[in-house]
N, C-alpha and C. Protein backbone atom coordinates (compact mmCIF):
# COMPACT_ATOMS: atom_id res chain seq x y z
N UNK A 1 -26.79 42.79 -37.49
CA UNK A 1 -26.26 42.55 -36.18
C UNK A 1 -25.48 41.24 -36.18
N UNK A 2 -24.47 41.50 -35.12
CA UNK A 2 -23.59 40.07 -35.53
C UNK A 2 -23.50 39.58 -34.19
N UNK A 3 -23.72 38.03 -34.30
CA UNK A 3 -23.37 37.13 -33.11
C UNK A 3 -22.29 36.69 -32.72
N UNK A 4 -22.14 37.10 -31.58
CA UNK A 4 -20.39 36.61 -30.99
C UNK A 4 -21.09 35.35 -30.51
N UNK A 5 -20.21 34.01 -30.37
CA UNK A 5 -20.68 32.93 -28.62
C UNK A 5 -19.24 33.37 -28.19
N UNK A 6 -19.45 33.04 -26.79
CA UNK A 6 -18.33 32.94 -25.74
C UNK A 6 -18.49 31.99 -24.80
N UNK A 7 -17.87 30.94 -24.60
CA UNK A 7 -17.78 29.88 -24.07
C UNK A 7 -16.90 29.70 -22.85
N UNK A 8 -17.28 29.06 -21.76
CA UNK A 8 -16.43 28.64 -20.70
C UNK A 8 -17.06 28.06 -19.86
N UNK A 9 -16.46 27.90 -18.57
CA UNK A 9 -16.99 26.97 -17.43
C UNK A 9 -17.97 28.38 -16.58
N UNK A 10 -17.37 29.35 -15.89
CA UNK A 10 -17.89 30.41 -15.31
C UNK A 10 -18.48 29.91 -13.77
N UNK A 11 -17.57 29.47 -13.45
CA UNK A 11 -17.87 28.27 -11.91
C UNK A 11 -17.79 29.45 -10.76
N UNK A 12 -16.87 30.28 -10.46
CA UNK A 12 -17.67 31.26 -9.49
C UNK A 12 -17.09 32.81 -10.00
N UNK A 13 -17.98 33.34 -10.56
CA UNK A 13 -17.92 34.37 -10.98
C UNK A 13 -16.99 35.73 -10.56
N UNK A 14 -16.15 36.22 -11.69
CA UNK A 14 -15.23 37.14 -10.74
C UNK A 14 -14.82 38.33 -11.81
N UNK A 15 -14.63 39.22 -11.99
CA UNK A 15 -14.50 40.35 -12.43
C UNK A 15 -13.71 39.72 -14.18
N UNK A 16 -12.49 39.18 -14.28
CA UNK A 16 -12.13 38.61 -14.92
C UNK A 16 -13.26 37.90 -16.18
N UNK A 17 -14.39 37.42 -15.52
CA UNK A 17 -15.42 36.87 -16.09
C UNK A 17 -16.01 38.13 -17.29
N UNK A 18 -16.56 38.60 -16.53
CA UNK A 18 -17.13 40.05 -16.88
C UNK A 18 -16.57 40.74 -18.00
N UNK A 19 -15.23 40.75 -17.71
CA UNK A 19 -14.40 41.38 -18.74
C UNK A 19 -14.17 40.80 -20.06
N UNK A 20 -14.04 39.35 -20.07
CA UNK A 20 -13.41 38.56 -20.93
C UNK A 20 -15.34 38.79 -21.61
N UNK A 21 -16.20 38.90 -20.64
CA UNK A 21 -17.93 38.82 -22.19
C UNK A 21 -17.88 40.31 -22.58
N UNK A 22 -17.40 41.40 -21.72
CA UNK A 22 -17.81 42.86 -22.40
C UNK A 22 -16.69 42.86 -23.47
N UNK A 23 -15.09 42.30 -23.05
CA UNK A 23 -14.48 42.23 -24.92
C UNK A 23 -14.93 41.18 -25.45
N UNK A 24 -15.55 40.35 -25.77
CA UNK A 24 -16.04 39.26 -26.70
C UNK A 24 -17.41 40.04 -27.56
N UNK A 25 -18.10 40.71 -26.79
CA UNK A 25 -19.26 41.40 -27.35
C UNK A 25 -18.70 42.37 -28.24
N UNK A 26 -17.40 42.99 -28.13
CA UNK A 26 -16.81 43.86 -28.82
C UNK A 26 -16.42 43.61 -30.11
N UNK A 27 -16.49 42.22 -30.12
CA UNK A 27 -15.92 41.70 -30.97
C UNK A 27 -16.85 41.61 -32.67
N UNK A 28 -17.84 41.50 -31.90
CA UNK A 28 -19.04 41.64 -32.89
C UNK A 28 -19.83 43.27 -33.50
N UNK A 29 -18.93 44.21 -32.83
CA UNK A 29 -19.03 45.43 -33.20
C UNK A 29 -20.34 46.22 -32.16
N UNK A 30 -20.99 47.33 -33.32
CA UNK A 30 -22.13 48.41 -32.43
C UNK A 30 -22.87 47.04 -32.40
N UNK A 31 -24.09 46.70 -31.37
CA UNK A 31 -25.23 46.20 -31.55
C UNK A 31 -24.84 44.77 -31.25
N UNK A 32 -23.82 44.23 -31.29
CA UNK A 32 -23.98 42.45 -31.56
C UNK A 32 -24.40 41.93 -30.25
N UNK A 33 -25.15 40.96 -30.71
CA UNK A 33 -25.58 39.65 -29.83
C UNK A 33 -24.40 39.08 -29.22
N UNK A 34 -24.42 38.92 -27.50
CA UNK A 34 -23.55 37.83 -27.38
C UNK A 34 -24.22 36.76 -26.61
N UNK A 35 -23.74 35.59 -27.04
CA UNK A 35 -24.36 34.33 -26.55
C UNK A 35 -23.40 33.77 -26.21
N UNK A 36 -23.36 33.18 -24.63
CA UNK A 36 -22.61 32.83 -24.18
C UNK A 36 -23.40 30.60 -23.67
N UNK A 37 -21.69 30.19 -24.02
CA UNK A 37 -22.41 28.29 -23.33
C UNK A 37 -21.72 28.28 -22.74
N UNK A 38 -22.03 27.34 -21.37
CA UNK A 38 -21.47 26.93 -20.32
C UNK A 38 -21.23 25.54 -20.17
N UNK A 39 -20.05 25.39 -20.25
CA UNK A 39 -19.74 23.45 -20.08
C UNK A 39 -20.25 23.11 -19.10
N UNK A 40 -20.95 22.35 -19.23
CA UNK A 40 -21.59 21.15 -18.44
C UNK A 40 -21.07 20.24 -17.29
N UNK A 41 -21.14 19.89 -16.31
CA UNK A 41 -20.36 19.38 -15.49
C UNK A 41 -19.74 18.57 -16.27
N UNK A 42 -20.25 17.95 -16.63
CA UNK A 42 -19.68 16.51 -16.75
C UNK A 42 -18.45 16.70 -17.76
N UNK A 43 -18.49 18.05 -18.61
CA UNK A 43 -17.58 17.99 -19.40
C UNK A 43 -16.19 18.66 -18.78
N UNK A 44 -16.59 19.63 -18.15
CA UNK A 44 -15.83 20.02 -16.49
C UNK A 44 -14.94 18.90 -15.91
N UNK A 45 -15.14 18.11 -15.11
CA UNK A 45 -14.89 16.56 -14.55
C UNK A 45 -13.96 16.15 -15.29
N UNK A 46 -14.36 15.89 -16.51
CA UNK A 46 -13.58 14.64 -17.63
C UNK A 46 -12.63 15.70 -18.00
N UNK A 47 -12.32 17.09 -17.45
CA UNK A 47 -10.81 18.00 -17.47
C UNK A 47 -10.35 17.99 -16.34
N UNK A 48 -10.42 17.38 -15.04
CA UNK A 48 -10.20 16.99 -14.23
C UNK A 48 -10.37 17.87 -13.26
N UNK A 49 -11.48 18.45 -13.16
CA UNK A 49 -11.91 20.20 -12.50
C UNK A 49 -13.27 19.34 -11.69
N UNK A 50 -13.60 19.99 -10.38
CA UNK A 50 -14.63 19.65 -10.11
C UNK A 50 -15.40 21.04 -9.94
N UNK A 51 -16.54 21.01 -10.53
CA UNK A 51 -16.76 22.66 -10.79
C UNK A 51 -17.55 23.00 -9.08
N UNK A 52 -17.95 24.28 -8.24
CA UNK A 52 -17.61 24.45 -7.19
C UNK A 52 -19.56 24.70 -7.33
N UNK A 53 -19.83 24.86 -8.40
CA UNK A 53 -21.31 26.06 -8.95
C UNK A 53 -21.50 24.71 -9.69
N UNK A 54 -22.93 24.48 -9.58
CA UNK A 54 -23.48 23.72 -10.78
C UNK A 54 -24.43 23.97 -11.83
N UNK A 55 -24.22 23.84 -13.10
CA UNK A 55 -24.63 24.03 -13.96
C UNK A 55 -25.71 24.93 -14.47
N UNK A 56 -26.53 24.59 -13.19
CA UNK A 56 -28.29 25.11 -13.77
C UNK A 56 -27.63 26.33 -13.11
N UNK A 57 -27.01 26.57 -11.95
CA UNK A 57 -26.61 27.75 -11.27
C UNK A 57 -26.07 28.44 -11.85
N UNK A 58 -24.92 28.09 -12.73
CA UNK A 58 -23.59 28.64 -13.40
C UNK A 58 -24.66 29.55 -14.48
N UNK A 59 -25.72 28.62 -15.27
CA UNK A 59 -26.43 29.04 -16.14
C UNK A 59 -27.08 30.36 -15.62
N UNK A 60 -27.76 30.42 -14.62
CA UNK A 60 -28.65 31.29 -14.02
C UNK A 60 -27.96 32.73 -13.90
N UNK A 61 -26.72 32.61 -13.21
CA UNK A 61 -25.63 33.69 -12.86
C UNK A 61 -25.17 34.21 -14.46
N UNK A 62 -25.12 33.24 -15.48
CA UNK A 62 -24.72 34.24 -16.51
C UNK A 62 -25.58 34.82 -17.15
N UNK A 63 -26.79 34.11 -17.16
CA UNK A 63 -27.72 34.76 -17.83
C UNK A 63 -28.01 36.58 -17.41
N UNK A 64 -27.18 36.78 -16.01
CA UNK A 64 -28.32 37.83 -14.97
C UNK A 64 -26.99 39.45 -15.64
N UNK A 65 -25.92 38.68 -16.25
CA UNK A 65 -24.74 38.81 -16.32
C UNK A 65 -25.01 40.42 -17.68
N UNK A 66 -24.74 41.68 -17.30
CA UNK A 66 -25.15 42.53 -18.48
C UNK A 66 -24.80 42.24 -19.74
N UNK A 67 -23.65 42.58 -20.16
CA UNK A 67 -23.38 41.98 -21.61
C UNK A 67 -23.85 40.58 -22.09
N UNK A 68 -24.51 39.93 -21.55
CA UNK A 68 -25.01 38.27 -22.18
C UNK A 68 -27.11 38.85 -22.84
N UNK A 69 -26.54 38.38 -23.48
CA UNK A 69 -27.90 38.51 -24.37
C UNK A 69 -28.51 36.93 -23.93
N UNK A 70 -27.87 36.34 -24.61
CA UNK A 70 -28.41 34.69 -24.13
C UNK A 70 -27.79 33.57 -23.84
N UNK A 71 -27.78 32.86 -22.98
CA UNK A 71 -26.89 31.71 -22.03
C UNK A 71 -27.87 30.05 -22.78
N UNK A 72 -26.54 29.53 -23.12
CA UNK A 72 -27.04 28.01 -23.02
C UNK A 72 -26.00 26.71 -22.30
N UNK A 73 -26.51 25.76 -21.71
CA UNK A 73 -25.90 25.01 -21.86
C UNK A 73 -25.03 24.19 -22.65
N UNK A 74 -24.26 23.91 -23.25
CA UNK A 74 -23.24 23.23 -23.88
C UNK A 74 -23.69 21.99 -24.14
N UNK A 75 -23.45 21.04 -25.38
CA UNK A 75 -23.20 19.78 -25.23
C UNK A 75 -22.54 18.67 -24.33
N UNK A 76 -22.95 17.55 -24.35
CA UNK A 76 -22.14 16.57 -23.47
C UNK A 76 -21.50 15.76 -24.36
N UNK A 77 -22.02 15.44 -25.15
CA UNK A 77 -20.73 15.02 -26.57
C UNK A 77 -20.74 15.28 -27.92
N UNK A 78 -20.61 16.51 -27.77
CA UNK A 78 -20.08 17.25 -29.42
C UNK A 78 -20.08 19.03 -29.19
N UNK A 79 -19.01 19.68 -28.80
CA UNK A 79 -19.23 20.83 -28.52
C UNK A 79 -19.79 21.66 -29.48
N UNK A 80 -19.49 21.14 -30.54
CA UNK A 80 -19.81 21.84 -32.19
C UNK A 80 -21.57 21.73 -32.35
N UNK A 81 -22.61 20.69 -31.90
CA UNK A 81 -23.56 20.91 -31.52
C UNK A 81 -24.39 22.30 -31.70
N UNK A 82 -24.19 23.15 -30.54
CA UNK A 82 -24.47 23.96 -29.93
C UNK A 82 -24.16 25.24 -30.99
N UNK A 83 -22.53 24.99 -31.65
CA UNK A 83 -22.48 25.99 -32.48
C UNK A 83 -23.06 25.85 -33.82
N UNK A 84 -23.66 24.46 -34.81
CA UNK A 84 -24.57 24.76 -35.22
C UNK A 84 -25.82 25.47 -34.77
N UNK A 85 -26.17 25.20 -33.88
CA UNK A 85 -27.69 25.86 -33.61
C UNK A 85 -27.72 26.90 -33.46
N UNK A 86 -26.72 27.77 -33.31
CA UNK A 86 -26.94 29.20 -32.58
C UNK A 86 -26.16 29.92 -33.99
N UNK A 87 -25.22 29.45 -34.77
CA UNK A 87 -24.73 29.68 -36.44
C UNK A 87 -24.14 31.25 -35.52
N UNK A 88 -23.06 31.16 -35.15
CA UNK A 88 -22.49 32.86 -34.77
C UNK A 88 -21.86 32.92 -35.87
N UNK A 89 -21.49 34.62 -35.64
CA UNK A 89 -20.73 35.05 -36.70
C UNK A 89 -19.51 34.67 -36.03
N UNK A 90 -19.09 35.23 -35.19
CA UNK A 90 -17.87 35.01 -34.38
C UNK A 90 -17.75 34.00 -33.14
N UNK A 91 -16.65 33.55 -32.75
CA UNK A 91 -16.40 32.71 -31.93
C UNK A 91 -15.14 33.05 -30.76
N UNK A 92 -15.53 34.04 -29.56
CA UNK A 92 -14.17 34.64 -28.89
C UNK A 92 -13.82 33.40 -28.01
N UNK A 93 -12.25 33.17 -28.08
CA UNK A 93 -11.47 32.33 -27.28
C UNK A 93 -11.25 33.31 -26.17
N UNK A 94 -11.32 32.87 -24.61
CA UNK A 94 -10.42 33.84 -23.90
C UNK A 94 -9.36 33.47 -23.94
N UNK A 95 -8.44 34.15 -23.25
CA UNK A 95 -6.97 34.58 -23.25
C UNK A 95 -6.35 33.48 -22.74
N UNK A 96 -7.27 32.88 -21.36
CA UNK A 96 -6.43 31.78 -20.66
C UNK A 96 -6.98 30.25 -21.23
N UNK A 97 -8.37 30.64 -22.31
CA UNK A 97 -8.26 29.01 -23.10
C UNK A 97 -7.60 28.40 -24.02
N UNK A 98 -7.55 27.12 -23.66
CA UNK A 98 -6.52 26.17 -24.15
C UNK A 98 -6.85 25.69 -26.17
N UNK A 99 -7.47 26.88 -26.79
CA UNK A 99 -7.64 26.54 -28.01
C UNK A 99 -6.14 26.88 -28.88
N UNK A 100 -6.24 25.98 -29.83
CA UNK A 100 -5.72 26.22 -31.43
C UNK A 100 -6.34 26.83 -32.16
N UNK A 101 -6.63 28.00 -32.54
CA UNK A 101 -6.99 29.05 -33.70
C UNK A 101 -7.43 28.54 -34.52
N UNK A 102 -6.05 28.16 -35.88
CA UNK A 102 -6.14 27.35 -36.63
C UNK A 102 -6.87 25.96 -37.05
N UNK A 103 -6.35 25.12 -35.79
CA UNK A 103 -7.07 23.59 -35.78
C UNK A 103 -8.89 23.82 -35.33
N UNK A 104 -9.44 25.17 -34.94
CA UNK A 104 -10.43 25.11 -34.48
C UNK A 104 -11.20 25.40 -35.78
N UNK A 105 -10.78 26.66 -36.50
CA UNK A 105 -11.23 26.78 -37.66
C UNK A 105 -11.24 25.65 -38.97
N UNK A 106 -10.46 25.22 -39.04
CA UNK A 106 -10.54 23.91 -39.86
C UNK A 106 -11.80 23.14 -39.36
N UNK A 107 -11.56 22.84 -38.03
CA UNK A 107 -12.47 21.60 -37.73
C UNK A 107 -14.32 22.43 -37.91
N UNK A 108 -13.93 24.13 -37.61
CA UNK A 108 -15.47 24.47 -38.50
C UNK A 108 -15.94 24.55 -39.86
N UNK A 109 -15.09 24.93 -40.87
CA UNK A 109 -14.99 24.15 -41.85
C UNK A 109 -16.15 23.02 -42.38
N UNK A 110 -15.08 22.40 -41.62
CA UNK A 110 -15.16 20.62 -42.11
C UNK A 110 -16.89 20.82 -41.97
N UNK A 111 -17.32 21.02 -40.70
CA UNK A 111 -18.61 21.04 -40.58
C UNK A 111 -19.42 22.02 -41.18
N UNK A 112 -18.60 22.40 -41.84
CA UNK A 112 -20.05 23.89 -42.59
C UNK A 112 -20.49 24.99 -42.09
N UNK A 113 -19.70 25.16 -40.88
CA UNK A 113 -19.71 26.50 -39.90
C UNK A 113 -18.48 27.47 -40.73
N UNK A 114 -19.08 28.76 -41.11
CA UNK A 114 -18.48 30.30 -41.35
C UNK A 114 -18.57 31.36 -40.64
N UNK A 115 -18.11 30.61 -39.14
CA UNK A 115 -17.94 31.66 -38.27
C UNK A 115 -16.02 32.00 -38.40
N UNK A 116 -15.90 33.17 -37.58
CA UNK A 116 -14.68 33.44 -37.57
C UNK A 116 -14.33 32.77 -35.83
N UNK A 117 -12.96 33.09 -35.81
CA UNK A 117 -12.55 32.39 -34.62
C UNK A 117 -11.85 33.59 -34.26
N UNK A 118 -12.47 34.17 -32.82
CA UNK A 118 -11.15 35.20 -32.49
C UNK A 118 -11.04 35.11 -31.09
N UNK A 119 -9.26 35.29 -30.69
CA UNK A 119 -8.81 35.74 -29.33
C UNK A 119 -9.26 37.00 -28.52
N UNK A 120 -9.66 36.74 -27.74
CA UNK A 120 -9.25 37.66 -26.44
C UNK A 120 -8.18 38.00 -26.08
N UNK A 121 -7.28 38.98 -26.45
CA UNK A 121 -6.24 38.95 -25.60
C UNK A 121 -5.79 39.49 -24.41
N UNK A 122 -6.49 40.41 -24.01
CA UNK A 122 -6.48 41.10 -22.50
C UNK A 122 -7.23 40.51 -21.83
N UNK A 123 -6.67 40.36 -20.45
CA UNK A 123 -7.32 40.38 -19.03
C UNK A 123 -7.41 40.85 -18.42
N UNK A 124 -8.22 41.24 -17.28
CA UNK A 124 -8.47 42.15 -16.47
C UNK A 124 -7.59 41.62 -15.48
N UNK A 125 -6.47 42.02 -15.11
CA UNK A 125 -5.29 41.86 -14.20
C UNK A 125 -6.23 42.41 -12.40
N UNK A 126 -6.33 41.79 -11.52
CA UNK A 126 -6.52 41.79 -10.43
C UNK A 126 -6.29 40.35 -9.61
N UNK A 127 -6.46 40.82 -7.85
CA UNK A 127 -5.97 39.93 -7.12
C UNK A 127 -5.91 38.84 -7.02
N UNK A 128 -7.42 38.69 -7.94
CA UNK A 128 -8.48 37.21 -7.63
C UNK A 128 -9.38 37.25 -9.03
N UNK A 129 -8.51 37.02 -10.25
CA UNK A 129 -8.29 37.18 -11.17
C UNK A 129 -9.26 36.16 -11.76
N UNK A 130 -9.27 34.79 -11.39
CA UNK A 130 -9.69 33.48 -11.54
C UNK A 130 -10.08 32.54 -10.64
N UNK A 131 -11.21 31.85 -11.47
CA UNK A 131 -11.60 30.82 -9.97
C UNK A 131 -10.68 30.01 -9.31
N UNK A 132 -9.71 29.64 -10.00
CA UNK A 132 -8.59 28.92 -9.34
C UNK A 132 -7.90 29.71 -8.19
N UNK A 133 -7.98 31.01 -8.69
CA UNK A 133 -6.98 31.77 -7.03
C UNK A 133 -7.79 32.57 -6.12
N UNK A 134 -9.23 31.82 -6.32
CA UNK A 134 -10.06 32.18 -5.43
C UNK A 134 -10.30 31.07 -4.52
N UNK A 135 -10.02 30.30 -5.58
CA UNK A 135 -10.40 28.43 -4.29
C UNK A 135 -9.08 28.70 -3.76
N UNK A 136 -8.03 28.86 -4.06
CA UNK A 136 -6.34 28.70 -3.39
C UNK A 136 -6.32 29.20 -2.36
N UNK A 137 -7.12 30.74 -2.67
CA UNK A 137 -6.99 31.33 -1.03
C UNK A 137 -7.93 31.21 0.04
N UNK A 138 -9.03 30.85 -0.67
CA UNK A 138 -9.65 30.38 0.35
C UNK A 138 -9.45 29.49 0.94
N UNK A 139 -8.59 27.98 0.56
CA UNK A 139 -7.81 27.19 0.86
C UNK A 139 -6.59 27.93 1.89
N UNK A 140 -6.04 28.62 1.48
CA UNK A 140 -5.03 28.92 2.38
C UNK A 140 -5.52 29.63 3.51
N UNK A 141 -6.96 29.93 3.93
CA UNK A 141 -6.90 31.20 4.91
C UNK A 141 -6.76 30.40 6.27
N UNK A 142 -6.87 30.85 6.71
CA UNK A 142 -6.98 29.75 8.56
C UNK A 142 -8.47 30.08 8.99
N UNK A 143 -9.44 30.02 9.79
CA UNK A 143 -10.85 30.15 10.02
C UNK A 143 -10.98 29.58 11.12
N UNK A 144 -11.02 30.37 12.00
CA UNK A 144 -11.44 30.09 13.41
C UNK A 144 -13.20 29.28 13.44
N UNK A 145 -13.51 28.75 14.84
CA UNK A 145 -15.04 28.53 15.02
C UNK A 145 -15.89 29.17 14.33
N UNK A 146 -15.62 30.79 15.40
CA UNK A 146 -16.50 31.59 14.89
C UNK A 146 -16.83 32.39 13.56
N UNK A 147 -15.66 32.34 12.70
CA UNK A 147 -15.50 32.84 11.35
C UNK A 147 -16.76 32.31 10.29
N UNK A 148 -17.67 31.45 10.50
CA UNK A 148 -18.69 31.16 9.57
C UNK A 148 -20.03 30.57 10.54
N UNK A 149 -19.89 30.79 11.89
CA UNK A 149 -21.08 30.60 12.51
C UNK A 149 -22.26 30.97 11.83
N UNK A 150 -22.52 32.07 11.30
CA UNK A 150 -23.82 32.44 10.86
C UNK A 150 -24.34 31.99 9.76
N UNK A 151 -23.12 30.95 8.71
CA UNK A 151 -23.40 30.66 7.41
C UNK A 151 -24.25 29.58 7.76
């Protein structure tokens, strides 16, 4: 059986999410483990994001998440950490993260990690695709008094 990780923030959960762990699990073939880490606020922040979900939460929601076999928190200074301990076979980038392929694999390498590094390249194309154009519109809506009285 082979271990995928899949890594991200996962700050408010949206179909997009979902999609990007059921192809990452794919990635590891019939049967594979996927283990998914979640950046940490603080590592969130210092990308200049203020995450909306916090951490222990973010954690909780992926864990409940079908395709996740097992959820961890992330390091706060050394992301590579985490990927010793868990030794995957594979490593899925999604589509909209900001990795180098190449420069990522080297830098596992260097450390003695023989995992592979692979893209995601599809997304699940819908309205509200990402947490960013879910805060936007909710930002943009107008909201009367009564529109959240009961919250």
């Amino acid at each position: 059986m082979k271990t995928v990780m899949a890594t991200g923030t996962f700050d408010i959960i949206h179909p997009g999410h979902v999609f990007f762990l059921e192809e990452a699990k794919k990635l590891g073939g019939k049967n594979a483990k996927l283990v998914v880490v979640l950046a940490r606020d603080s590592t969130v922040r210092a990308k200049k994001r203020i995450p909306i979900v916090g951490e222990k939460q973010r954690l909780e929601v992926v864990r409940m998440l079908k395709p996740v076999d097992e959820a961890y928190l992330g390091s706060e200074t050394d992301m590579f950490e985490i990927v010793h301990k868990i030794n995957p076979d594979i490593i899925a980038i999604g589509p909209d993260q900001d990795f180098n392929i190449k420069e990522l694999e080297n830098e596992l390498r260097k450390r003695g990690l023989k995992c592979e590094v692979k893209r995601v390249k599809r997304y699940k194309k819908a309205q509200l695709d990402s947490t960013c154009k879910i805060i936007k519109k909710i930002k943009s809506m107008k909201f009367d008094d009564e529109t959240f009285k009961n919250c």
